[in-house]
N, C-alpha and C. Protein backbone atom coordinates (compact mmCIF):
# COMPACT_ATOMS: atom_id res chain seq x y z
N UNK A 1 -15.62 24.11 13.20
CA UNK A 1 -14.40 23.32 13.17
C UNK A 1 -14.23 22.63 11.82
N UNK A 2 -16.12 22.08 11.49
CA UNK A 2 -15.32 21.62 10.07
C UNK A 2 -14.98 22.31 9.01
N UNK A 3 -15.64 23.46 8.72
CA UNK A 3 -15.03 24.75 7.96
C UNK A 3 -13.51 24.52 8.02
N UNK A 4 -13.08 25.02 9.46
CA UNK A 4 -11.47 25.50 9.44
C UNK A 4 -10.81 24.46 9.24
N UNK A 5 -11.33 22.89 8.75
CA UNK A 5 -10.12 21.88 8.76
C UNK A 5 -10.85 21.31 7.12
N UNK A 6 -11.34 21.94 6.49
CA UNK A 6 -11.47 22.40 4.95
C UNK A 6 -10.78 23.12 4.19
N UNK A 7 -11.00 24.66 5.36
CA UNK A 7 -10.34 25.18 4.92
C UNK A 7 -8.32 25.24 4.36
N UNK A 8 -8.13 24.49 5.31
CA UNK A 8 -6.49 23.79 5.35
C UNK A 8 -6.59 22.76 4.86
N UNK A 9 -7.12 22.12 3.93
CA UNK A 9 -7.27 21.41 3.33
C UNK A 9 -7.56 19.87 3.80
N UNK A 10 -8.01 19.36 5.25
CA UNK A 10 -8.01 18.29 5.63
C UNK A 10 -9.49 17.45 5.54
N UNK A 11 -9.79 17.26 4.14
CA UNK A 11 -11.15 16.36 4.30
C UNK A 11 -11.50 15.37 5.62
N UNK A 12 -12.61 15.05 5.36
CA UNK A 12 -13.39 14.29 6.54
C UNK A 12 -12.21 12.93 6.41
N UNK A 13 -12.33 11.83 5.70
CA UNK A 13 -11.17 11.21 5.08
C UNK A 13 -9.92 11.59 6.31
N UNK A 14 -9.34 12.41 5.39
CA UNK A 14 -8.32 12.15 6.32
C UNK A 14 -7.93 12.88 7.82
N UNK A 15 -9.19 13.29 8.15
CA UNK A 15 -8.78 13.68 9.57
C UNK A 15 -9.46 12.05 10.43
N UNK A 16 -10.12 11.63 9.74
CA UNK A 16 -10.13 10.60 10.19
C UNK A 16 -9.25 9.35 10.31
N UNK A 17 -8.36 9.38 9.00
CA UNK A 17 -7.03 8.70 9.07
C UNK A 17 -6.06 9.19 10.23
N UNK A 18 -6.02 10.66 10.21
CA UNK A 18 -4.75 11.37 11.29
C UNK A 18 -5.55 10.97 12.80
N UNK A 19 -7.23 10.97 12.92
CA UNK A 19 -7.38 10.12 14.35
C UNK A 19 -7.26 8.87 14.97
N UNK A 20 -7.18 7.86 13.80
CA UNK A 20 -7.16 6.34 14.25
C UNK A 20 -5.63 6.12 14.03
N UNK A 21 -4.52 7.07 13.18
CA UNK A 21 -2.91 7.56 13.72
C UNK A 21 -2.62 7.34 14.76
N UNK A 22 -3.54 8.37 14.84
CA UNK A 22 -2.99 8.78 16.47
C UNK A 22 -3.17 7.93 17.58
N UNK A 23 -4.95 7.04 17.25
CA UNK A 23 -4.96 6.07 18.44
C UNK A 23 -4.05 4.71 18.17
N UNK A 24 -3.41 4.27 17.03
CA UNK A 24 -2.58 3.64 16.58
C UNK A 24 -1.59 3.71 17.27
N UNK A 25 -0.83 5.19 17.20
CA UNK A 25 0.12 5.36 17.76
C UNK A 25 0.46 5.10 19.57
N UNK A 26 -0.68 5.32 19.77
CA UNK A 26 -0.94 5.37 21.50
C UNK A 26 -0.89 3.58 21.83
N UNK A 27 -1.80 2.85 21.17
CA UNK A 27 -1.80 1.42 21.22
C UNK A 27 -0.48 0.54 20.91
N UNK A 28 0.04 1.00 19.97
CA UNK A 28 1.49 0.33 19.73
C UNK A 28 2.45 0.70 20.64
N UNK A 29 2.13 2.02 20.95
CA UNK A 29 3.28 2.53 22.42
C UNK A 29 3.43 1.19 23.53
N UNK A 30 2.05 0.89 23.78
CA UNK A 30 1.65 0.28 24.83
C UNK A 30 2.32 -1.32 24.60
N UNK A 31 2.10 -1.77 23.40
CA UNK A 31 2.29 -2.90 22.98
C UNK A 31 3.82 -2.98 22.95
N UNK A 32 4.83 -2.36 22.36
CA UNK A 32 5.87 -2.19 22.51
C UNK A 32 6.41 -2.14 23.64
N UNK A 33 5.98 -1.58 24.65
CA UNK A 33 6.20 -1.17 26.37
C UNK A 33 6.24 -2.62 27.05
N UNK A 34 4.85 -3.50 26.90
CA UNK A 34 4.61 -4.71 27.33
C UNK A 34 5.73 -5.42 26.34
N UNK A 35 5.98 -5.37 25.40
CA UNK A 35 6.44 -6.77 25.11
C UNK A 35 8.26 -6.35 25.24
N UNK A 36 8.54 -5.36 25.39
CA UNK A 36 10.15 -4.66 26.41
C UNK A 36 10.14 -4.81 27.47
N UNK A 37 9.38 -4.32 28.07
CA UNK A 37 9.96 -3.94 29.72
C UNK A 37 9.13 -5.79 30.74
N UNK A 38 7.95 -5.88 29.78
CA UNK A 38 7.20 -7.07 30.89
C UNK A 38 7.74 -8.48 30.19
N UNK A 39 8.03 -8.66 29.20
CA UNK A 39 8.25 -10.05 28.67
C UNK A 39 10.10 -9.90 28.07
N UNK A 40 10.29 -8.84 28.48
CA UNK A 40 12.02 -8.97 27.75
C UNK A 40 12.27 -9.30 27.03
N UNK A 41 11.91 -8.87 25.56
CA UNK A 41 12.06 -8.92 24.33
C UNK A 41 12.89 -7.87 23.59
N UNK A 42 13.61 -8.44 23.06
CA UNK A 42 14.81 -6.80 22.31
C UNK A 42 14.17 -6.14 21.90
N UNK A 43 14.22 -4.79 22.30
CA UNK A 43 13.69 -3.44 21.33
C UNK A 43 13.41 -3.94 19.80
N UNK A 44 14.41 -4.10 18.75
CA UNK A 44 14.47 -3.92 17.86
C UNK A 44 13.43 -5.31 17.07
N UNK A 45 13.21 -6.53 17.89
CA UNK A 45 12.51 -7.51 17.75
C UNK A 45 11.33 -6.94 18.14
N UNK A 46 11.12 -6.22 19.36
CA UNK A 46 9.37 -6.14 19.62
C UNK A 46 9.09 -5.16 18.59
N UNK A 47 9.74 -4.07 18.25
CA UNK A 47 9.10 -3.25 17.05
C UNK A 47 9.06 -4.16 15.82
N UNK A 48 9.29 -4.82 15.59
CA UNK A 48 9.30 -5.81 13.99
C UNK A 48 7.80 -6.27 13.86
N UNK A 49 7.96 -6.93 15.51
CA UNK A 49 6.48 -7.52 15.81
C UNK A 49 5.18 -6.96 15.69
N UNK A 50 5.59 -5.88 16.56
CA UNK A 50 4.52 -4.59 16.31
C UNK A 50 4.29 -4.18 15.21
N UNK A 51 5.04 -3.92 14.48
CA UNK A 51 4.86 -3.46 12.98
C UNK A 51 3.85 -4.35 12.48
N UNK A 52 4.51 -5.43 12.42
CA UNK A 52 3.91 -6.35 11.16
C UNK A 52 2.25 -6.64 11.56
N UNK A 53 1.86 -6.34 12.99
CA UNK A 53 0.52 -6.90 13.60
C UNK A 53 -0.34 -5.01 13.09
N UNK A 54 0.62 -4.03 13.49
CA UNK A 54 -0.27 -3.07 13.36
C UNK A 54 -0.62 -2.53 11.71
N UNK A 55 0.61 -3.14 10.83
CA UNK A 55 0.04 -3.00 9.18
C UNK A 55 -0.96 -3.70 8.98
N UNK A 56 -1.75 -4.48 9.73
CA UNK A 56 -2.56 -5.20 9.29
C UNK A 56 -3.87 -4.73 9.63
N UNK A 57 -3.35 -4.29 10.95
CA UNK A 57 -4.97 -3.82 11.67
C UNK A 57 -5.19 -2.12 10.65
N UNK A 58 -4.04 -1.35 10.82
CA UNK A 58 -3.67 -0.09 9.83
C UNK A 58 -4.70 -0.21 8.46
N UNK A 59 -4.58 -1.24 7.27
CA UNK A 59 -5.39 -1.89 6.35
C UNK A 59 -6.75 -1.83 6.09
N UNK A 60 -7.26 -2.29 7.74
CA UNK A 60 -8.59 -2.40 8.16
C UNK A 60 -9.22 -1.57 8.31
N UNK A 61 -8.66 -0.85 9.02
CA UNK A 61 -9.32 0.50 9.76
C UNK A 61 -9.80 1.65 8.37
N UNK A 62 -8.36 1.49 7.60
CA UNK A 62 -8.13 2.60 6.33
C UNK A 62 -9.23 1.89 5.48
N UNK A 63 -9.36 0.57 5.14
CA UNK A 63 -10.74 0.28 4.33
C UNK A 63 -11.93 0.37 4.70
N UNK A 64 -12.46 0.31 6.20
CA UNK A 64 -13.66 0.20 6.51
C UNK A 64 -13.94 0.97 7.46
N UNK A 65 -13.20 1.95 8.29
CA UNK A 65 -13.45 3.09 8.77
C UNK A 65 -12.90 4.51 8.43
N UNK A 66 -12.32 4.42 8.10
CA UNK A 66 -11.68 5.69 7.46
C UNK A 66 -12.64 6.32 6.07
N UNK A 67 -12.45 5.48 5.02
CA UNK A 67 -13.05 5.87 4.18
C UNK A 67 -14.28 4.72 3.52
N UNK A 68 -15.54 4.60 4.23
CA UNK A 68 -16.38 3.14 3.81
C UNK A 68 -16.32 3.25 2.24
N UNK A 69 -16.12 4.25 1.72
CA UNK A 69 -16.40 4.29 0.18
C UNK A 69 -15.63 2.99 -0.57
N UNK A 70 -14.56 2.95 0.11
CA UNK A 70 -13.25 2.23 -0.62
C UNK A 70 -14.03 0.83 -0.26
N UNK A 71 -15.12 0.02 0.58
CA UNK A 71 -15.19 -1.32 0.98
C UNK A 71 -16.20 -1.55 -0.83
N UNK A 72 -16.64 -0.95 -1.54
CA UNK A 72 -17.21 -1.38 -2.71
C UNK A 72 -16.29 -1.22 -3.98
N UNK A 73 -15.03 -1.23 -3.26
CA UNK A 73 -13.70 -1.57 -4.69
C UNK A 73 -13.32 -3.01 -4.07
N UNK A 74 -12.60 -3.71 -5.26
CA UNK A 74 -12.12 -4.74 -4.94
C UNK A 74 -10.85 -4.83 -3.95
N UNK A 75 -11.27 -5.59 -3.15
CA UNK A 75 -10.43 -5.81 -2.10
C UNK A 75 -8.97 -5.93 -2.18
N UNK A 76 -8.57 -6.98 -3.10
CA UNK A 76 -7.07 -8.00 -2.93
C UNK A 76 -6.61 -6.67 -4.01
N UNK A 77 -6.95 -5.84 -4.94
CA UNK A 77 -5.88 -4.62 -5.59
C UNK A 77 -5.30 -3.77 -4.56
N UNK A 78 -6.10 -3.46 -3.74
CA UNK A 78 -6.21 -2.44 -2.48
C UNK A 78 -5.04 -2.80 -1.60
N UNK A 79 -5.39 -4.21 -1.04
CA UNK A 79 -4.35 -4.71 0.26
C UNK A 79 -3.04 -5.20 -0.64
N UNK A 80 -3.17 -5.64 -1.83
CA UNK A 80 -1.63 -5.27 -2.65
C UNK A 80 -0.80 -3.95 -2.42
N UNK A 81 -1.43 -3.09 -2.92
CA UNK A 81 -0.77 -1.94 -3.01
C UNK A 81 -0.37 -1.56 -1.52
N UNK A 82 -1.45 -1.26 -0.83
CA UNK A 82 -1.30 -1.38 0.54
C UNK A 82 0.18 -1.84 1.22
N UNK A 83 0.56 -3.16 0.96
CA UNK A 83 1.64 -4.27 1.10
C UNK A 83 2.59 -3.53 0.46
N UNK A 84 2.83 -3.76 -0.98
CA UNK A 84 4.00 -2.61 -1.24
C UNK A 84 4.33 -1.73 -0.83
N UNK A 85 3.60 -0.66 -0.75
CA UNK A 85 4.33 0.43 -0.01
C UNK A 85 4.04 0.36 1.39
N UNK A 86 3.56 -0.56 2.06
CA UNK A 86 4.12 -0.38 3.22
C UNK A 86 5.48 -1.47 3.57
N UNK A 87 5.76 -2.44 2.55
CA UNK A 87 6.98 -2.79 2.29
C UNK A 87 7.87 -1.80 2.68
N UNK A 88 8.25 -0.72 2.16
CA UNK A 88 8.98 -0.07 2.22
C UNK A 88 9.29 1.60 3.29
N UNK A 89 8.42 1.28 3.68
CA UNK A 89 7.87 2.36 5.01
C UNK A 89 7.87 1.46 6.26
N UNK A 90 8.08 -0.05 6.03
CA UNK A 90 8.72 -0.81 7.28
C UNK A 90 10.13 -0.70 7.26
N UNK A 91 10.30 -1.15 6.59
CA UNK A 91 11.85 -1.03 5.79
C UNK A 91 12.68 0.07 6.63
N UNK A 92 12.19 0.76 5.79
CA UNK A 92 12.81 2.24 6.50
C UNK A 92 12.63 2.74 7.91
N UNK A 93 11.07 2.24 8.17
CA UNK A 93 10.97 2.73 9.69
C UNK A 93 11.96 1.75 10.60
N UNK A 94 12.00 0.65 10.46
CA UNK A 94 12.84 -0.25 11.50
C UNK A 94 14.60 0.13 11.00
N UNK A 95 15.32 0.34 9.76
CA UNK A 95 16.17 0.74 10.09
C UNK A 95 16.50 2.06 10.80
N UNK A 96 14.96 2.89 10.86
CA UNK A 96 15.75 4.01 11.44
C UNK A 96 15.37 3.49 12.79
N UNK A 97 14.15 2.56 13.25
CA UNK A 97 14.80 2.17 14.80
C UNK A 97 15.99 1.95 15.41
N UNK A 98 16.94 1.02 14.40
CA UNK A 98 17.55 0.45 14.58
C UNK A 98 18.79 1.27 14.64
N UNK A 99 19.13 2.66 14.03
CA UNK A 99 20.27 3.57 13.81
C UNK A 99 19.94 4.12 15.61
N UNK A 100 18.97 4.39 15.71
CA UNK A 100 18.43 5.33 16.79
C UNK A 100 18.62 4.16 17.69
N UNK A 101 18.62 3.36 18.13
CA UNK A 101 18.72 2.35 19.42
C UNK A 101 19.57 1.88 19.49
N UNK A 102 20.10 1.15 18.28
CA UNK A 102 21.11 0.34 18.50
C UNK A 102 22.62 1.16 18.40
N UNK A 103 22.42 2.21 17.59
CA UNK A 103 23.86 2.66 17.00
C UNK A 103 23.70 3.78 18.15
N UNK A 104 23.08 5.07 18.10
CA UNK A 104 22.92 5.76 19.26
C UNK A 104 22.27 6.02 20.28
N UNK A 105 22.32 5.05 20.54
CA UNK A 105 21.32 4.84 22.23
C UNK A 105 20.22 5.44 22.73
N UNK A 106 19.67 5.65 21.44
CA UNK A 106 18.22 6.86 21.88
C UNK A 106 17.10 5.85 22.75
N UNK A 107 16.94 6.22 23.82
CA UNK A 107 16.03 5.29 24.23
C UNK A 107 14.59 5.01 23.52
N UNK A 108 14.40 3.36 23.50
CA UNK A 108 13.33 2.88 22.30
C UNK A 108 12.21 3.27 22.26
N UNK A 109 11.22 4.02 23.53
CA UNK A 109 10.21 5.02 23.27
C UNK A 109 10.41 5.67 22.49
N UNK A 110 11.66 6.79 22.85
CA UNK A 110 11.75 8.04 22.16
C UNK A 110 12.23 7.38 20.72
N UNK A 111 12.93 6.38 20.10
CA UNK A 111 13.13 6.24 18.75
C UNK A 111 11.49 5.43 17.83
N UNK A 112 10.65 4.92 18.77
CA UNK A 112 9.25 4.84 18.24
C UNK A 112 8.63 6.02 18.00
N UNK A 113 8.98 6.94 18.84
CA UNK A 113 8.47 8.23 18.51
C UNK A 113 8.67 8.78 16.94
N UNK A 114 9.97 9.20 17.11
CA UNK A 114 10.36 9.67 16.05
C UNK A 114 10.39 9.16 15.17
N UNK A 115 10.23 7.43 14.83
CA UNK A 115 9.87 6.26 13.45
C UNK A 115 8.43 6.88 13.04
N UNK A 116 7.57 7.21 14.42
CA UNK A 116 6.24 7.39 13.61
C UNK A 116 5.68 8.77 12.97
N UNK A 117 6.56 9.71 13.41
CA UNK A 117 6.25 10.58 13.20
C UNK A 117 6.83 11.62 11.86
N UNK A 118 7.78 10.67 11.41
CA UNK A 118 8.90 10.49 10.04
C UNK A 118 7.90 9.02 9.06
N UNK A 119 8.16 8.22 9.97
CA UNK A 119 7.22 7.48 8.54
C UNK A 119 5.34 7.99 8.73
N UNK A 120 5.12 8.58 9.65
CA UNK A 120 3.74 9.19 9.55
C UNK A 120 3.44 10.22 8.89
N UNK A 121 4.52 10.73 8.42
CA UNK A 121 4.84 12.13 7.38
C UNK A 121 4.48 11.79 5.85
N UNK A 122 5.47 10.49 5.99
CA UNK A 122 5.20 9.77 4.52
C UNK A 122 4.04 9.70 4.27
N UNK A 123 3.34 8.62 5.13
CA UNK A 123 2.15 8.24 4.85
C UNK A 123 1.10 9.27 4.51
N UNK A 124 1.10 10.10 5.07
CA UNK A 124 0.04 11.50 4.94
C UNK A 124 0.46 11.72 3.93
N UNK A 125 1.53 12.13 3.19
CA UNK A 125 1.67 12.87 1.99
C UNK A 125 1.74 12.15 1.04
N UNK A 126 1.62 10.41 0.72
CA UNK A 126 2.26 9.77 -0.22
C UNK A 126 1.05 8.96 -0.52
N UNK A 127 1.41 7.79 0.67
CA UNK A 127 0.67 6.66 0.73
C UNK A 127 -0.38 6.29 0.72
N UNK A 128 -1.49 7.39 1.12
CA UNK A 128 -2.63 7.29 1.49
C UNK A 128 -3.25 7.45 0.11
N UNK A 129 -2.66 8.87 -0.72
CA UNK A 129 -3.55 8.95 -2.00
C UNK A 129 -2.84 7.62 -2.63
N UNK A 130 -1.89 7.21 -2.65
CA UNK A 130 -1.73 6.22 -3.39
C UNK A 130 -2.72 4.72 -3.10
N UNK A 131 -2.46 4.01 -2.21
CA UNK A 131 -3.44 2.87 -1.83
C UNK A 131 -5.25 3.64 -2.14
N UNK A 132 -5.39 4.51 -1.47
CA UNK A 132 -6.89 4.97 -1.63
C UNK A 132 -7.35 5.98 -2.96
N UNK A 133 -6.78 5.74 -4.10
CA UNK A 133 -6.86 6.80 -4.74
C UNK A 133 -7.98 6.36 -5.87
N UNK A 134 -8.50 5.71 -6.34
CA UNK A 134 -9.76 5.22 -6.76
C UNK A 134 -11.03 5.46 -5.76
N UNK A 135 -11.91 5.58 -6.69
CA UNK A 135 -12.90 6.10 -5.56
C UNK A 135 -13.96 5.36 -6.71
N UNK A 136 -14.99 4.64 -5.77
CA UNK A 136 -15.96 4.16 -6.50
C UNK A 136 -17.27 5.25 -7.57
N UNK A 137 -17.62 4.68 -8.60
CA UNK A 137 -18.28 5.99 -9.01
C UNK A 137 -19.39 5.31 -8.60
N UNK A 138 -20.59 6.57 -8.86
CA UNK A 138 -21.92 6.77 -8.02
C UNK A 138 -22.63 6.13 -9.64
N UNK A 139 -23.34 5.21 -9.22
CA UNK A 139 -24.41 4.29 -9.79
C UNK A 139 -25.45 5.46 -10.06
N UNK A 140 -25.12 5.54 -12.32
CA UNK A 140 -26.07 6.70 -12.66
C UNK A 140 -27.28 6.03 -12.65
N UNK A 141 -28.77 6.62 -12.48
CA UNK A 141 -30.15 6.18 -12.27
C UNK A 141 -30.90 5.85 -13.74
């Protein structure tokens, strides 16, 4: 298996990013669900919320499980960059909640869906080498 996900080019790295995605994705479902349907909170408010709690945990995971290499670079350059561009991958993901729910009635599961799987596109192809793209060098002997 790890051959064939080499071979397609998916280092250890980031199949490990595309698994804690994915459990990301499953956890915010949930969180979104509870804070809609059990506490009656507007769609477009509980995703804001969600967002802003899961860029943070997102951060964490990407510095200290995803890739440990990155925890012996300096921290505060990292969660900068980090912040910027996910500035703008909120940005975008909540207005397209917001086209999809508010303007055409896509129900707010199905428009979380499709936010993550459009700004999860980004992130794989953009964001990731960008925030993680330093790599510590190996201490010559």
């Amino acid at each position: 298996m790890t051959r064939l996900l080499r071979k397609i080019g998916i280092t250890p790295e980031r199949y490990r990013y595309m698994l804690i995605g994915a459990g990301m994705t499953g956890g915010n479902a949930l969180i979104l669900a509870l804070f809609v349907s059990v506490m009656g909170v507007a769609p477009v408010t509980a995703n804001w919320a969600r967002t802003i709690v899961s860029n943070q945990i997102q951060f964490c995971l990407n510095r200290w499980c995803i890739d440990p290499a990155q925890r012996k670079l300096p921290f505060w350059p990292q969660w900068r960059r980090h912040h910027v561009l996910k500035a703008g991958t909120m940005i975008a993901s909540q207005c397209l909640f917001w086209v999809l729910v508010a303007a055409l009635s896509v129900p707010y599961m199905w428009a979380y869906l499709i936010c993550c799987i459009t700004i999860g596109f980004l992130n794989m192809t953009g964001t990731f080498r960008y925030v993680f793209r330093s790599r510590p060098k190996p201490k010559s002997a």
